[in-house]
Protein backbone atom coordinates (compact mmCIF):
# COMPACT_ATOMS: atom_id res chain seq x y z
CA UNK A 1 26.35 99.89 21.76
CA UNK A 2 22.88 100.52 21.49
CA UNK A 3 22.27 97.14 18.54
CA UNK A 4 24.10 95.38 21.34
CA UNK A 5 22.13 96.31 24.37
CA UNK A 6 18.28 95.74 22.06
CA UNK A 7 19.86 92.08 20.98
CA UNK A 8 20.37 91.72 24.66
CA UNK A 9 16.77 92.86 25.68
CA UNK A 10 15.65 90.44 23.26
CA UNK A 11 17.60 87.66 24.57
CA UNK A 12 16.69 88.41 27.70
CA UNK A 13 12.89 88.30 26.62
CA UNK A 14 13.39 85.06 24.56
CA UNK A 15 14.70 83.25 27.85
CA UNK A 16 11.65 84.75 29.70
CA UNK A 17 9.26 83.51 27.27
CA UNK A 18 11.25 79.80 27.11
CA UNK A 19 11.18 79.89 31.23
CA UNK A 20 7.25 80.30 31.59
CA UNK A 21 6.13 77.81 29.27
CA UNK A 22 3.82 75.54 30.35
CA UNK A 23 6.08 71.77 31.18
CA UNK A 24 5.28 68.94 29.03
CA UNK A 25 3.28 66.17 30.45
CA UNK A 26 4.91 63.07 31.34
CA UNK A 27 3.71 59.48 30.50
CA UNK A 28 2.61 57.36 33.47
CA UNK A 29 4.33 53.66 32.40
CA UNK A 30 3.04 51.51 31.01
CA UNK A 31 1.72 53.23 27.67
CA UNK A 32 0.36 51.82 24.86
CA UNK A 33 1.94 50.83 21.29
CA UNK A 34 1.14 52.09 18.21
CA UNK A 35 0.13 49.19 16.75
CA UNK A 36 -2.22 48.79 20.33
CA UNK A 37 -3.58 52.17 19.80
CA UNK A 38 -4.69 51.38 16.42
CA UNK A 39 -6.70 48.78 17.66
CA UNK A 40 -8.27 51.04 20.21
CA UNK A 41 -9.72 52.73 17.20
CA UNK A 42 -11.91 49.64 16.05
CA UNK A 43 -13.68 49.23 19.65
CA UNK A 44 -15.93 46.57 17.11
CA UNK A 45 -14.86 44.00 14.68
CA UNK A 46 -16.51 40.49 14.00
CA UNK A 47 -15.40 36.64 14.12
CA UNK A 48 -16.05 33.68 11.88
CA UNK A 49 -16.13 30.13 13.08
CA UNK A 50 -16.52 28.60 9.73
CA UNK A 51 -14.83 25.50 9.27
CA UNK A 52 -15.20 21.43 9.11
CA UNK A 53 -17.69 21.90 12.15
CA UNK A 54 -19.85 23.98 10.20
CA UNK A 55 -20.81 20.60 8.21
CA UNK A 56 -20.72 18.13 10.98
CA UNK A 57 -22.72 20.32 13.44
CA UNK A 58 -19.47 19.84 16.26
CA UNK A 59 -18.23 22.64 18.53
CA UNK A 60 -14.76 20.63 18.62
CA UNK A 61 -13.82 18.19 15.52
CA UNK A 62 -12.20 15.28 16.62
CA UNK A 63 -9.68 15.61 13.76
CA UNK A 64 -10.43 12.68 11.80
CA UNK A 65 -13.52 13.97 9.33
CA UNK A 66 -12.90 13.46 5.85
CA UNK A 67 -11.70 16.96 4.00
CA UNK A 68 -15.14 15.79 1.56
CA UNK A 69 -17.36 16.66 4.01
CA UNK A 70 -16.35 20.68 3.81
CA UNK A 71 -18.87 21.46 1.07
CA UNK A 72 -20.41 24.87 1.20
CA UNK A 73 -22.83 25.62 -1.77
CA UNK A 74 -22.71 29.24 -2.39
CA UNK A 75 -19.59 31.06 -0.18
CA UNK A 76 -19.55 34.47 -0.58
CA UNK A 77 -16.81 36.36 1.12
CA UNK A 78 -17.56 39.58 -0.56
CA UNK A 79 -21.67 39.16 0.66
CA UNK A 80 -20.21 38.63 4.24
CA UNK A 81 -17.48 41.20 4.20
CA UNK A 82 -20.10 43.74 2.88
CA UNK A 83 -22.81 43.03 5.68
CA UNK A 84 -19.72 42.95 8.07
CA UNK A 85 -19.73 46.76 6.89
CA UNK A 86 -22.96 47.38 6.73
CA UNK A 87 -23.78 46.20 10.15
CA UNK A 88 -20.67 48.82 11.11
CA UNK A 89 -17.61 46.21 12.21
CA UNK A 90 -14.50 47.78 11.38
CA UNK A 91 -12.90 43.80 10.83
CA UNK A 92 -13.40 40.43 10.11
CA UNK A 93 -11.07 37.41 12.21
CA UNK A 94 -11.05 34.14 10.70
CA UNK A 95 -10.75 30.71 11.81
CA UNK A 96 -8.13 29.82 9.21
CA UNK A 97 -7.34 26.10 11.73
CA UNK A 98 -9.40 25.24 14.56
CA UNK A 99 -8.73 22.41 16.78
CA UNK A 100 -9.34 19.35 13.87
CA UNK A 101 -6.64 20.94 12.00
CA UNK A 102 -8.49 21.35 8.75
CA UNK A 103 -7.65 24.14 6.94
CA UNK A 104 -9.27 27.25 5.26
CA UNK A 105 -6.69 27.59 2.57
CA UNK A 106 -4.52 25.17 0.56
CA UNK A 107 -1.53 24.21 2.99
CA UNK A 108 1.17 23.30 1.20
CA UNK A 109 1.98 21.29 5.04
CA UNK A 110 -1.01 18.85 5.32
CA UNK A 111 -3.16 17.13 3.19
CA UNK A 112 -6.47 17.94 5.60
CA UNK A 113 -6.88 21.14 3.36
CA UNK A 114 -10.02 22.88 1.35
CA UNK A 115 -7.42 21.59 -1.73
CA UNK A 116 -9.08 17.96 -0.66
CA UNK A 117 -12.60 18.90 -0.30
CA UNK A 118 -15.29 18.90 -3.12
CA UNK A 119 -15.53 22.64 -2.63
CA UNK A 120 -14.40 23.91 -6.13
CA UNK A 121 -12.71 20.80 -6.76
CA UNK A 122 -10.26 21.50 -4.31
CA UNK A 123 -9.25 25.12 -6.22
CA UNK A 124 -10.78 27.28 -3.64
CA UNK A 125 -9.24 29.21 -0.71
CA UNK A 126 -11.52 30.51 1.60
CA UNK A 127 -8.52 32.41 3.53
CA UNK A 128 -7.43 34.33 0.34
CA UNK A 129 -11.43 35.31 -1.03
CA UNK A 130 -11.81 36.71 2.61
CA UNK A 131 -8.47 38.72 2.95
CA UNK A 132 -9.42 40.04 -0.66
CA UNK A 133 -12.99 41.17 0.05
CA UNK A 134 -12.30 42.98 3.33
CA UNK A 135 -10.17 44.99 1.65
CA UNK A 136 -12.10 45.78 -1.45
CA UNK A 137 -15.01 46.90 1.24
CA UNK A 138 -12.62 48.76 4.12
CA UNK A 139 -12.48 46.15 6.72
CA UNK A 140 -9.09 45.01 8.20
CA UNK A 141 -8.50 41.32 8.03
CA UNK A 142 -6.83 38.50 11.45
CA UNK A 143 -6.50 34.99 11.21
CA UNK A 144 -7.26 32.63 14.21
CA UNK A 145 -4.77 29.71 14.19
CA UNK A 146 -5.58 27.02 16.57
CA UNK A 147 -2.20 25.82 18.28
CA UNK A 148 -3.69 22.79 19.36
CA UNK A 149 -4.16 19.96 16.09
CA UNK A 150 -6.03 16.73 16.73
CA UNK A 151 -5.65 15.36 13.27
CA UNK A 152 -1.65 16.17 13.11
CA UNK A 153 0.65 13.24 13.69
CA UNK A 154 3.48 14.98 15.37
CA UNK A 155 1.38 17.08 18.08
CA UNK A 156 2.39 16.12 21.80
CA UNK A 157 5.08 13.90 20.48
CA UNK A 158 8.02 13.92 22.64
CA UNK A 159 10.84 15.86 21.36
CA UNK A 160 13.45 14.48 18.86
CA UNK A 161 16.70 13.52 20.16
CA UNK A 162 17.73 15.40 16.66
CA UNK A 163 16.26 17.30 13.83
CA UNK A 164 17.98 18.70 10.84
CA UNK A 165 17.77 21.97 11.29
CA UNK A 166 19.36 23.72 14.23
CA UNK A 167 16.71 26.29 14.98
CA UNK A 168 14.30 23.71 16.01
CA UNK A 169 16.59 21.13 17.79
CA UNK A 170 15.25 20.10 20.69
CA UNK A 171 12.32 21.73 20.27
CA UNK A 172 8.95 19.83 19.26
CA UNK A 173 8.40 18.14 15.55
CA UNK A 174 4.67 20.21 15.76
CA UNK A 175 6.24 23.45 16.22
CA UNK A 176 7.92 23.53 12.74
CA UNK A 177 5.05 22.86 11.48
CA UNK A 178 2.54 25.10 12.87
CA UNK A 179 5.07 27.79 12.72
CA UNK A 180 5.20 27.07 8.89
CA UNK A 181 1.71 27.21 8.43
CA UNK A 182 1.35 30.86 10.16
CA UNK A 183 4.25 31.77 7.98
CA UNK A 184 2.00 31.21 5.36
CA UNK A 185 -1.01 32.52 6.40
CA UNK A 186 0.87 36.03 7.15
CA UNK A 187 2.91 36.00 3.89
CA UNK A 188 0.42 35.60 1.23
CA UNK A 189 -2.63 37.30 2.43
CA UNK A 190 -2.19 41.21 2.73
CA UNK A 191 -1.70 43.12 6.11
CA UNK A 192 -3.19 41.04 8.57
CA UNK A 193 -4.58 43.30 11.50
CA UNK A 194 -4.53 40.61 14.12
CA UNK A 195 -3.07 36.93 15.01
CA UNK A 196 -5.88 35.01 17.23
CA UNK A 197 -4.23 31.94 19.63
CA UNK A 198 -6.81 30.14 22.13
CA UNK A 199 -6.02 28.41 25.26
CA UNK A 200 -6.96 25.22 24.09
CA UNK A 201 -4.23 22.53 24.51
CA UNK A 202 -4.08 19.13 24.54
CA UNK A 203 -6.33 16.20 24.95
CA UNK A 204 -8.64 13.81 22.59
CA UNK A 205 -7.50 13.69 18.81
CA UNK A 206 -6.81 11.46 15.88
CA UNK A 207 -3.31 12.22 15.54
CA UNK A 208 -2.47 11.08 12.20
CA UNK A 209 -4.59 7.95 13.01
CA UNK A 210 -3.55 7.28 16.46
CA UNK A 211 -6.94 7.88 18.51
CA UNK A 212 -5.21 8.67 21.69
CA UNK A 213 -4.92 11.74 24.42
CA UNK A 214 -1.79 13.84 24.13
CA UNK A 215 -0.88 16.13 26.86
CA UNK A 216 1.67 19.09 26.70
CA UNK A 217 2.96 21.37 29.01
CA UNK A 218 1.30 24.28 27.46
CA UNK A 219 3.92 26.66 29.78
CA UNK A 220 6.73 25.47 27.64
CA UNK A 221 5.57 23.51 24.74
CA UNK A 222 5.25 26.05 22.09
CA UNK A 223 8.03 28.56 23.22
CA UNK A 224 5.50 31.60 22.04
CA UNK A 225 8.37 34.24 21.96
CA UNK A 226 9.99 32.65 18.78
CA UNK A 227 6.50 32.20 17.75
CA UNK A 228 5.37 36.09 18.39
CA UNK A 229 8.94 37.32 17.22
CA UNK A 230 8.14 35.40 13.49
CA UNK A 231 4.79 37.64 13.48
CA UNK A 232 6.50 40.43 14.52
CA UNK A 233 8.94 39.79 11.37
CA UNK A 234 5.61 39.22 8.73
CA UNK A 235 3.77 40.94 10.28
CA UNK A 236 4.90 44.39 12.36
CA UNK A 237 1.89 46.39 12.60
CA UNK A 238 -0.39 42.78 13.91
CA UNK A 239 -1.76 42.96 17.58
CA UNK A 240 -0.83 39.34 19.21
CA UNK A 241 -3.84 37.97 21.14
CA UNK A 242 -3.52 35.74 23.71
CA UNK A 243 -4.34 34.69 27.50
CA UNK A 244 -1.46 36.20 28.10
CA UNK A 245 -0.72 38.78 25.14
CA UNK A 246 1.57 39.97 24.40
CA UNK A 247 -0.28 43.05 23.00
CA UNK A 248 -4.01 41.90 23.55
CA UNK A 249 -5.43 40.06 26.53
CA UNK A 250 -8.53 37.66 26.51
CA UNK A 251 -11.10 39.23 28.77
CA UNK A 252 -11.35 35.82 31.04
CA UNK A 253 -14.96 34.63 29.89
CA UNK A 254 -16.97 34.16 26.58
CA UNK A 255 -19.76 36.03 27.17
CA UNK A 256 -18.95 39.53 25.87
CA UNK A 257 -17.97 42.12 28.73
CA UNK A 258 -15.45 43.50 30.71
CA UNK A 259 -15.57 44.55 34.35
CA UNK A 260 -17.23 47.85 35.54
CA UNK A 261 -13.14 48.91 36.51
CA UNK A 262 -11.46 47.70 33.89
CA UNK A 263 -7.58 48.48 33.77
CA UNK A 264 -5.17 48.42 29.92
CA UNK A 265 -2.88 47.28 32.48
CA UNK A 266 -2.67 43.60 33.20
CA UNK A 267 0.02 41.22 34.65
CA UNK A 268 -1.27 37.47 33.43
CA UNK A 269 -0.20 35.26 36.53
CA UNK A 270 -0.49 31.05 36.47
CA UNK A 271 -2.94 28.99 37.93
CA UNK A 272 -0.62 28.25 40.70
CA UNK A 273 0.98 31.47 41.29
CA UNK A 274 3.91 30.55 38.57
CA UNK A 275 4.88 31.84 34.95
CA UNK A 276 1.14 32.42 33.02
CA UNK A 277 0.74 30.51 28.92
CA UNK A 278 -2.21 30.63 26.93
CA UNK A 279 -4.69 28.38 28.77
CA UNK A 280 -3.11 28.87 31.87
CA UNK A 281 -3.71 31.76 33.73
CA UNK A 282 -5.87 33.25 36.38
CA UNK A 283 -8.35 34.49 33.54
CA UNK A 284 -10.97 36.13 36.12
CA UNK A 285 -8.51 38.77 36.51
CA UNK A 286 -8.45 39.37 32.66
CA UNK A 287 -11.84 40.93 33.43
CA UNK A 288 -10.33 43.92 35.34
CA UNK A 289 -7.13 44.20 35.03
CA UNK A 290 -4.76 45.51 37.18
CA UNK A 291 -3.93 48.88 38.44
CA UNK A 292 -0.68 49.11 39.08
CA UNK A 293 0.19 46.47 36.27
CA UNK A 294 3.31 46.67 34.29
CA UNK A 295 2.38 45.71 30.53
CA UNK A 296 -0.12 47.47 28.45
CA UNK A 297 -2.69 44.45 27.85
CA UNK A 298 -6.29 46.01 26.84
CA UNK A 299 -9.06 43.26 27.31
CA UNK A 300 -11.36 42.20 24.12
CA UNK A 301 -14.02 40.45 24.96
CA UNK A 302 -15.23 37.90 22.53
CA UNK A 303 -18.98 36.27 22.44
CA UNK A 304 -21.09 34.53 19.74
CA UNK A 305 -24.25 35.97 18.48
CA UNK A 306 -25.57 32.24 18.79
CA UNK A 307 -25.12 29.74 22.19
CA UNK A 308 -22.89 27.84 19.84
CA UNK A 309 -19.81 29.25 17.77
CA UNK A 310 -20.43 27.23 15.01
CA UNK A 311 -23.62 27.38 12.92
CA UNK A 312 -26.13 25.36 14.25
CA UNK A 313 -29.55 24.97 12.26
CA UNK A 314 -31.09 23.92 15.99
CA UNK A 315 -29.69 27.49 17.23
CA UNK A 316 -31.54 29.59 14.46
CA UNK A 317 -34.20 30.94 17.16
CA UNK A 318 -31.85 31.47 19.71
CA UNK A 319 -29.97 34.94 17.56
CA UNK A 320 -29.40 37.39 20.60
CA UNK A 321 -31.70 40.07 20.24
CA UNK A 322 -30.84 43.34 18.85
CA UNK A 323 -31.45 45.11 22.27
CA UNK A 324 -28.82 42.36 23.60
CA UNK A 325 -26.30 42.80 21.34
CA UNK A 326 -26.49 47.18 22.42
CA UNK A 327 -26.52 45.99 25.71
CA UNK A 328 -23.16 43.99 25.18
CA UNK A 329 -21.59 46.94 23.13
CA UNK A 330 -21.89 49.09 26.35
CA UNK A 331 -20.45 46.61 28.28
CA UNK A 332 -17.65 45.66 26.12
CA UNK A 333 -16.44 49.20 23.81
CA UNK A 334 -17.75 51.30 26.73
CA UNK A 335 -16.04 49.80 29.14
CA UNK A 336 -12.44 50.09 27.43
CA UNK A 337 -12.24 47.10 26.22
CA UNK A 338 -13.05 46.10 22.51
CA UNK A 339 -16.04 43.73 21.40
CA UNK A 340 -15.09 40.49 19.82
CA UNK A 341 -18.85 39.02 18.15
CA UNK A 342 -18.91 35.77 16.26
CA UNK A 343 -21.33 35.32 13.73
CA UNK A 344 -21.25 31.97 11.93
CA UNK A 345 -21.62 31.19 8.27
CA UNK A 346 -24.00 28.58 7.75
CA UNK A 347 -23.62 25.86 5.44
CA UNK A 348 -24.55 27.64 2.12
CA UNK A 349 -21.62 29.45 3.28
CA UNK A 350 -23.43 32.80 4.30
CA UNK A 351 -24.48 34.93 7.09
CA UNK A 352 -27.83 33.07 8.43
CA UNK A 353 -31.10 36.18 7.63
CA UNK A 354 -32.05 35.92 11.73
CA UNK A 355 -28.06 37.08 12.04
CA UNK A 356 -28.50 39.77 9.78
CA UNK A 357 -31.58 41.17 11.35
CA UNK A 358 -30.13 41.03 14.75
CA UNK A 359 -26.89 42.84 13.63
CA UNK A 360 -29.31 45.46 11.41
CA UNK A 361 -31.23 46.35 14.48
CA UNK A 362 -28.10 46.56 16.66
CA UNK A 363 -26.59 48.92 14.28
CA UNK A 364 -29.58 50.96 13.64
CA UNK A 365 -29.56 51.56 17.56
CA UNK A 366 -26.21 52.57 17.40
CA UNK A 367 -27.00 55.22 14.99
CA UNK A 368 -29.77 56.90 17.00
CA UNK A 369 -27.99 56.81 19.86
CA UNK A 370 -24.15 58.61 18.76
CA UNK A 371 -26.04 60.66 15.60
CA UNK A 372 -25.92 63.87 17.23
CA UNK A 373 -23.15 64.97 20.73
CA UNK A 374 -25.84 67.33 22.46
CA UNK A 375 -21.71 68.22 23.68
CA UNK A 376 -20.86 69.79 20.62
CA UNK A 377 -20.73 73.40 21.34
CA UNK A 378 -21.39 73.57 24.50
CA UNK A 379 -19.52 76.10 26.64
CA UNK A 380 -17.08 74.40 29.01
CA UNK A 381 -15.10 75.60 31.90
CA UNK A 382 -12.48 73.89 34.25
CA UNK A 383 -11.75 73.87 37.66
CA UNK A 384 -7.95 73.72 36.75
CA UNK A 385 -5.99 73.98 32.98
CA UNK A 386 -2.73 72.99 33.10
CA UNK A 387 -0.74 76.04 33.44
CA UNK A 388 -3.50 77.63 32.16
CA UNK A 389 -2.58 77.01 28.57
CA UNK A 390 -4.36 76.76 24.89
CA UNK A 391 -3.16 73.83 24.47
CA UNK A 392 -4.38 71.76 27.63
CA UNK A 393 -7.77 73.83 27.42
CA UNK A 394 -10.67 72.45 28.50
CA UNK A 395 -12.20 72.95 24.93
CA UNK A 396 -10.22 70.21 23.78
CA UNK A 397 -12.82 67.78 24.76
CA UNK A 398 -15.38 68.94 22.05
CA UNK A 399 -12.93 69.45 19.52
CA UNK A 400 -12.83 65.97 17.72
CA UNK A 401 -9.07 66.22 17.24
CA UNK A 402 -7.45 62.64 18.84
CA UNK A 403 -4.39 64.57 19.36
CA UNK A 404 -5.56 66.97 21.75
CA UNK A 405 -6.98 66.65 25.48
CA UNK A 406 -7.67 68.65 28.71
CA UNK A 407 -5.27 68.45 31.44
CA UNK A 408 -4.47 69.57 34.90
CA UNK A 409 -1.38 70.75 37.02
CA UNK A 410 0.77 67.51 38.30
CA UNK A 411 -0.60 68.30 41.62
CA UNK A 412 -3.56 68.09 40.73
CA UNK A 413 -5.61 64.94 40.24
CA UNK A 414 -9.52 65.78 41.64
CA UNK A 415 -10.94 68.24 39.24
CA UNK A 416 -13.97 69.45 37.66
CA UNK A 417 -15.61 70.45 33.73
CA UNK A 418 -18.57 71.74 33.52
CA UNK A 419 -20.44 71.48 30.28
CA UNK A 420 -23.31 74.06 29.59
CA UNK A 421 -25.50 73.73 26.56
CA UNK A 422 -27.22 75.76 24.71
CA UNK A 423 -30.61 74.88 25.57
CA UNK A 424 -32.48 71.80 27.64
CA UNK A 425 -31.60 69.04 26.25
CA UNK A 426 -32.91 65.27 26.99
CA UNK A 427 -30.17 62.38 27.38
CA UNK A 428 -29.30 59.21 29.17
CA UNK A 429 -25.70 58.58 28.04
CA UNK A 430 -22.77 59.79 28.82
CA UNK A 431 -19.13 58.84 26.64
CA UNK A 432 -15.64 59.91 28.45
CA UNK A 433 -12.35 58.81 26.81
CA UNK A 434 -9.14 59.42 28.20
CA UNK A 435 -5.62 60.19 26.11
CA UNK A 436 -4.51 57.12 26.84
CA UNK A 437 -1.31 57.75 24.69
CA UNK A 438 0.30 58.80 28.10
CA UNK A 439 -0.81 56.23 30.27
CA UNK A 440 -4.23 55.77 31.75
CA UNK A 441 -4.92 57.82 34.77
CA UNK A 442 -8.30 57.54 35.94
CA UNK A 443 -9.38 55.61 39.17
CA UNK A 444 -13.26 57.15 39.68
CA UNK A 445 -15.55 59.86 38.42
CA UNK A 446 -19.09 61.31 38.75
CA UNK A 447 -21.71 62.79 36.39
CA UNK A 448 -24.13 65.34 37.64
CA UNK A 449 -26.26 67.12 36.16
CA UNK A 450 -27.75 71.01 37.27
CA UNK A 451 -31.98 71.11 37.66
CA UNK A 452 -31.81 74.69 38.57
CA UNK A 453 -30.77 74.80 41.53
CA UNK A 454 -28.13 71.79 42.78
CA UNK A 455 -25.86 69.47 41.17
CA UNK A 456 -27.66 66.13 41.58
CA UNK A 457 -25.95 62.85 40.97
CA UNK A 458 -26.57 60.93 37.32
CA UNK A 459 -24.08 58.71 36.70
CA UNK A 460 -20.96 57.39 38.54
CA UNK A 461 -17.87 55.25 37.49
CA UNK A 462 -14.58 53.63 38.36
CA UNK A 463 -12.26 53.63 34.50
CA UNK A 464 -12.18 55.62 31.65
CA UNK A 465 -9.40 54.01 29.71
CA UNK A 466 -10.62 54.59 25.68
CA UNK A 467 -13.78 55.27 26.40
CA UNK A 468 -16.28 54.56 29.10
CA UNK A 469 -19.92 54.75 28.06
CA UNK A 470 -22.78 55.33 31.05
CA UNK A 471 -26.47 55.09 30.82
CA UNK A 472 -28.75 56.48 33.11
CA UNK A 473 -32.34 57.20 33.89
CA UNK A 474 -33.27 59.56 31.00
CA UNK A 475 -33.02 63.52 31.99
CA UNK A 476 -33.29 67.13 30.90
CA UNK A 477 -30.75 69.57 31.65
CA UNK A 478 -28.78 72.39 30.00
CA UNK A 479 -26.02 71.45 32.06
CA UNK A 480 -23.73 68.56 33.17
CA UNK A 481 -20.57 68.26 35.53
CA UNK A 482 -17.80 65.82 35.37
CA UNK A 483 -15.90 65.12 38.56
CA UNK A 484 -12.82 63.28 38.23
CA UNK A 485 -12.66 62.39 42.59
CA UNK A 486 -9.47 60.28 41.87
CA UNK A 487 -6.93 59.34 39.27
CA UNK A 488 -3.04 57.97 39.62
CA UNK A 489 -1.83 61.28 38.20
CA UNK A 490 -3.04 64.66 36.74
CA UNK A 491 -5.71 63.69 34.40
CA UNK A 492 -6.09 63.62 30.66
CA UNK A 493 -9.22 63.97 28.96
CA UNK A 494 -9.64 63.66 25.23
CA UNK A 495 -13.07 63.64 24.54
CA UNK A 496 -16.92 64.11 26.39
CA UNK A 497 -19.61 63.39 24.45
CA UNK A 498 -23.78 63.85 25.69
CA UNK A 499 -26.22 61.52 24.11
CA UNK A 500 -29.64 59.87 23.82
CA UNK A 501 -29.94 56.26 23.73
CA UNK A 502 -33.17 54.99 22.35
């Protein structure tokens, strides 16, 4: 009797323990992938426009150069992917096609191919030296395939009455074609990290000779999800980019940032209110997002370190500036999106030495900037802990786990950390990132800081998202505040960091 009345006590204290525990926090829809949140991580990764227009000094090829004139005299994939290190990109994206449709690697589909060019008597690959010598240095490796050809003979051709194979009747001659070409970009060159497609559609071309404009209806034309759903076979762990996704969104200009607010969230609509393609959407919107959108779409925001995206020998003076390039970081990373910058190969087939400064000096800021969290440490308390447990502690937020965050009560979504440090400290930057694995929550924030006597106002914001960077006037405190004054359910907060910018 009595073994049977202590097992009972103990049940009865098991069922106590179960019934207190703290509830888990749900998700706000939509959430991110795992392939998307992988590409969080890199925040900064480079582009190469290196192709036939490196040679004939073009933005756009027409599409009828002659394969001889692609002639670089001392490529070096493992020199660029080794400054692409140095200079601290976590990737390298390639122009394998751009719109002439000359390619980077020896298509077994077309004869307008590096296997035609002078360029190691037409042995060389440029595709396969790059894929190999990002990952002997650490970097992950996309390929950009234009959709649009202007040298191909079939693209904008009406569609055959009949074509042998039934997976493509009906369907455009081009489409076999281009979808046999990414086939073999993403089958023969290691994991690729990221497929690139522009909006660029239709127009001027050569056309296998015929020097004519083809249009398309780029809303049906290249029926994407067959084309996305053959990545997703090669290719599983690839983020798709896109006007329109589906896993990455283009941030709607070319000039490197992403709005002040800028939502994951993002519902690409058409120009005329209708179904959204690649080069035909509303792409203003791409530079906030949308709040209350249904698809996880995170904005990167490409730019070129040069007006031009091609190497240009008239554009050597005209390298942003290192303090430029920092500037466009904050804008881009800390603003949740990720930054996209293009630095073009020259014709020797290397990075251009007024490139390489610029990135050196934009790196080198980088490093005095993050090289010590005056956050790490410091003691921080919470104006609410959800149900007042370890593992929602506001402590989390120092930690450096990515696994861990604050969080508050579901009914709560305005609260307060304060973050005292050990001594005075001087700073003028301020890094929040939310745990955006369950949704992103954050609609507006402030940053105060304590000079003895009163909170006074430092820093203000709309998003978090990833991570949201803030500069302000430089200042000297042993004490900050973060207020979150309004977020679309209980917050999350992953990580605060407290830095000097130079």
């Amino acid at each position: 009797m009595k073994l049977q009345l202590r097992l009972f006590l103990l049940l009865l204290g098991l069922t106590s323990c179960v019934s207190q525990q703290t509830p888990p926090l749900q998700p706000i829809a939509p959430i991110p992938s795992a392939r998307q949140l992988a590409w969080h991580e890199l925040e900064y990764y480079g582009f190469l426009h290196f192709a036939m227009n490196t040679f004939t000094d073009k933005e756009w090829g027409y599409g009828d150069e002659s394969p001889a004139l692609f002639n670089p005299t001392d490529f070096d994939a493992n020199e660029i992917a080794r400054i692409a290190k140095e200079v601290g990109m976590k990737a390298l994206i390639l122009t394998a096609k751009h719109h002439d449709g000359f390619c980077l690697w020896p298509s077994q589909y077309t004869e307008h191919s590096v296997k035609n060019s002078p360029w190691k008597n037409g042995q060389g690959d440029v595709v396969k030296e790059l894929a190999d010598a990002c990952r002997r240095h650490g970097l992950k490796f996309g390929v950009y395939l234009s959709p649009w050809d202007r040298n191909h003979k079939d693209y904008g051709k009406p569609r055959p009455s009949f074509v042998p194979s039934n997976e493509d009747r009906g369907k455009p001659e081009y489409l076999t074609y281009y979808r046999n070409q990414l086939r073999e970009l993403l089958s023969n060159h290691g994991e690729i990290f990221e497929v690139w497609h522009d909006g660029a559609n239709g127009g001027d071309g050569y056309y296998g000779g015929a020097r004519e404009s083809r249009m398309i209806d780029r809303k049906t034309y290249y029926d994407w999800p067959t084309t996305w759903s053959l990545v997703r076979q090669l290719q599983p762990n690839a983020v798709i980019f896109s006007d329109v996704g589906p896993d990455i969104r283009w941030v709607g200009n070319e000039n490197g940032y992403a709005g002040e607010t800028c939502w994951a969230m993002y519902d690409p609509i058409g120009v005329n209110g209708d179904a959204p393609a690649p080069g035909y959407t509303r792409d203003k919107e791409g530079i906030e997002g949308h709040r209350d959108g249904k698809q996880w779409l995170p904005a990167e925001c490409d730019v070129s370190i040069r007006p031009g995206w091609f190497y240009h020998a008239a554009q050597d003076s005209l390298v942003k500036s290192t303090e430029r390039l920092f500037e466009l970081y904050f804008q881009s990373a800390g603003r949740n999106g990720s930054l996209l910058l293009n630095v073009p190969p020259d014709r020797h087939g290397r990075f251009h030495e007024n490139d390489v400064n610029a990135l050196t000096g934009f790196k080198r800021l980088l490093d005095q900037t993050f090289v010590r969290d005056f956050a790490a440490g410091a003691k921080i308390t919470a104006s609410n802990v959800r149900g007042n447990a370890r593992q929602f502690s506001a402590n989390n937020i120092v930690g450096g786990k990515q696994e861990t965050y604050w969080a508050t009560d579901d009914s709560v979504t305005r609260a307060s950390l304060v973050l005292t440090l050990s001594k005075q400290e001087t700073f003028n930057c301020v890094m929040l990132q939310e745990f955006i694995a369950l949704g992103q929550r954050v609609e507006s924030f402030e940053v105060e800081q304590w000079d003895g006597n009163n909170w006074v106002m430092a820093a203000s914001g709309t998003t978090i998202g990833h991570k949201r960077l803030l500069r302000f006037s430089q200042i000297t405190a042993n004490k900050i505040r973060v207020n979150i004054r309004q977020a679309k359910a209980c917050p999350t907060i992953a990580k605060i960091g407290i830095f000097n910018a130079p």
